[in-house]
Protein backbone atom coordinates (compact mmCIF):
# COMPACT_ATOMS: atom_id res chain seq x y z
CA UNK A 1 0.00 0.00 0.00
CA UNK A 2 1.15 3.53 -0.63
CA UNK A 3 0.91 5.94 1.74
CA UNK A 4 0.10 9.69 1.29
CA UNK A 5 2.55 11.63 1.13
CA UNK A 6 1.22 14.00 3.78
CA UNK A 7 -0.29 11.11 5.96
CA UNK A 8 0.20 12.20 9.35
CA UNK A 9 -0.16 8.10 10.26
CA UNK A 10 -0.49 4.92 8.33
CA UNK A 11 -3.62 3.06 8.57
CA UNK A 12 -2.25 0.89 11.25
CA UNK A 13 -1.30 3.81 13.34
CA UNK A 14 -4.72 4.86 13.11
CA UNK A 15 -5.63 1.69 14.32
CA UNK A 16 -3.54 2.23 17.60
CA UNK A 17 -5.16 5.61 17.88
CA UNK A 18 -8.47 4.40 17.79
CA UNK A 19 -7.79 1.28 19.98
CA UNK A 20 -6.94 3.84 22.67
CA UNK A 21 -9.59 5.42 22.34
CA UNK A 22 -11.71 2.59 22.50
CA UNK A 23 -10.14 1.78 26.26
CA UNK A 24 -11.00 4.81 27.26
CA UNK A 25 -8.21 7.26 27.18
CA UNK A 26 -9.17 11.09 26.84
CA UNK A 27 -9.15 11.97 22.52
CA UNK A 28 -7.04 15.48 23.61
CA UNK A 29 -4.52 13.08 24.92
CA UNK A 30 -3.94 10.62 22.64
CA UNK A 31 -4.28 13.35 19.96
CA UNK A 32 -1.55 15.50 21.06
CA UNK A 33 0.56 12.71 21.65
CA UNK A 34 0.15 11.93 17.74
CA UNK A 35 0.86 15.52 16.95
CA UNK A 36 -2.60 15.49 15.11
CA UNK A 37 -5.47 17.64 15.88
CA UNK A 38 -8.66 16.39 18.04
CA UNK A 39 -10.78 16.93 15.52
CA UNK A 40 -8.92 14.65 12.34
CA UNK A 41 -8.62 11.70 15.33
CA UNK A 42 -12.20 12.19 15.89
CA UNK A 43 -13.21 11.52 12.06
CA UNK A 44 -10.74 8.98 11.95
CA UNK A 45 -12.59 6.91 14.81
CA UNK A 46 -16.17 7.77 13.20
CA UNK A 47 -14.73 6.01 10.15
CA UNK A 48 -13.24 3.28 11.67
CA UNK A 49 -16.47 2.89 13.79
CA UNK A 50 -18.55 2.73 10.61
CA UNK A 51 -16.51 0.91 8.48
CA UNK A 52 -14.21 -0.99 10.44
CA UNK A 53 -10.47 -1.21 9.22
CA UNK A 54 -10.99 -0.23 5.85
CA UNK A 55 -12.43 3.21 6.77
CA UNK A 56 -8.30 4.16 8.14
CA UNK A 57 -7.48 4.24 5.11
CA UNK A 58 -6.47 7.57 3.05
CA UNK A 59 -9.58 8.88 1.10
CA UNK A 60 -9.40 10.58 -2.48
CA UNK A 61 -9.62 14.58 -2.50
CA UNK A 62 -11.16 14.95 -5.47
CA UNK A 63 -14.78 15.31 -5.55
CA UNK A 64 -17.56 12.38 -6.84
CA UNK A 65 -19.31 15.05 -8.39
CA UNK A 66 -18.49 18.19 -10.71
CA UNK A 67 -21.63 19.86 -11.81
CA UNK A 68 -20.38 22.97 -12.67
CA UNK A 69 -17.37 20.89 -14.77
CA UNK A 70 -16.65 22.58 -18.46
CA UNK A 71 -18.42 20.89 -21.13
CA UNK A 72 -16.59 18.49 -23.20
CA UNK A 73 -16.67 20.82 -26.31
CA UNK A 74 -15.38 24.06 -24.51
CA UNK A 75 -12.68 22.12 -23.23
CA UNK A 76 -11.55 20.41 -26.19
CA UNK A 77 -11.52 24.24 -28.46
CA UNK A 78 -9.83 25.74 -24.83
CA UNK A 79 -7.24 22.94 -25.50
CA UNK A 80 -7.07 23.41 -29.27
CA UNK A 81 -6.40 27.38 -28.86
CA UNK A 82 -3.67 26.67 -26.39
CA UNK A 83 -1.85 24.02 -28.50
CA UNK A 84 -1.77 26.85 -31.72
CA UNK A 85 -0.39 30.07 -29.15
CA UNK A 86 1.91 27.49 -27.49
C-alpha cells in the first residue's frame, strides 16, 4: 500500500489511535501525543467505527461530483487554442 505523502499516520497507526480510544483514554490526549489535531482523530474513529479497518485508510480529494465541470466541447476548443499560441 502507498501511503500519502502528507499522511500524518499509516492506517495501522490509526488503528492504535483508535484502539486507545476505544479503552478509554481522553481523545485530547492521545491526539496531542500523535501531533494530530482532536478533531482529524475524531473523524478517523467515526470512520473506523462505521466501516471498520478499511475506513483508516487515506480517502481521495477529489470530488464524486463536478456539476459545474466545463463541457466536453469548450474544453476540447480551450485545448485546441492553447496548443496553436503554445
Amino acid at each position: 500500500m502507498t501511503v500519502h505523502a502528507n499522511a500524518s499516520l499509516t492506517p495501522e497507526g490509526r488503528l492504535r489511535l483508535c484502539l486507545r480510544l476505544d479503552a478509554g483514554r481522553p481523545i485530547a490526549h492521545i491526539a496531542a501525543e500523535a501531533g494530530i489535531s482532536r478533531r482529524c482523530l475524531a473523524k478517523w474513529y467515526a470512520r473506523w467505527r462505521t466501516h471498520g479497518e478499511d475506513g483508516l485508510l487515506d480517502h481521495s480529494s477529489r470530488p464524486s461530483a463536478s456539476p459545474k465541470r466545463t463541457s466536453e466541447g469548450i474544453a476540447d476548443l480551450v485545448e485546441a487554442l492553447w496548443r496553436q499560441t503554445k
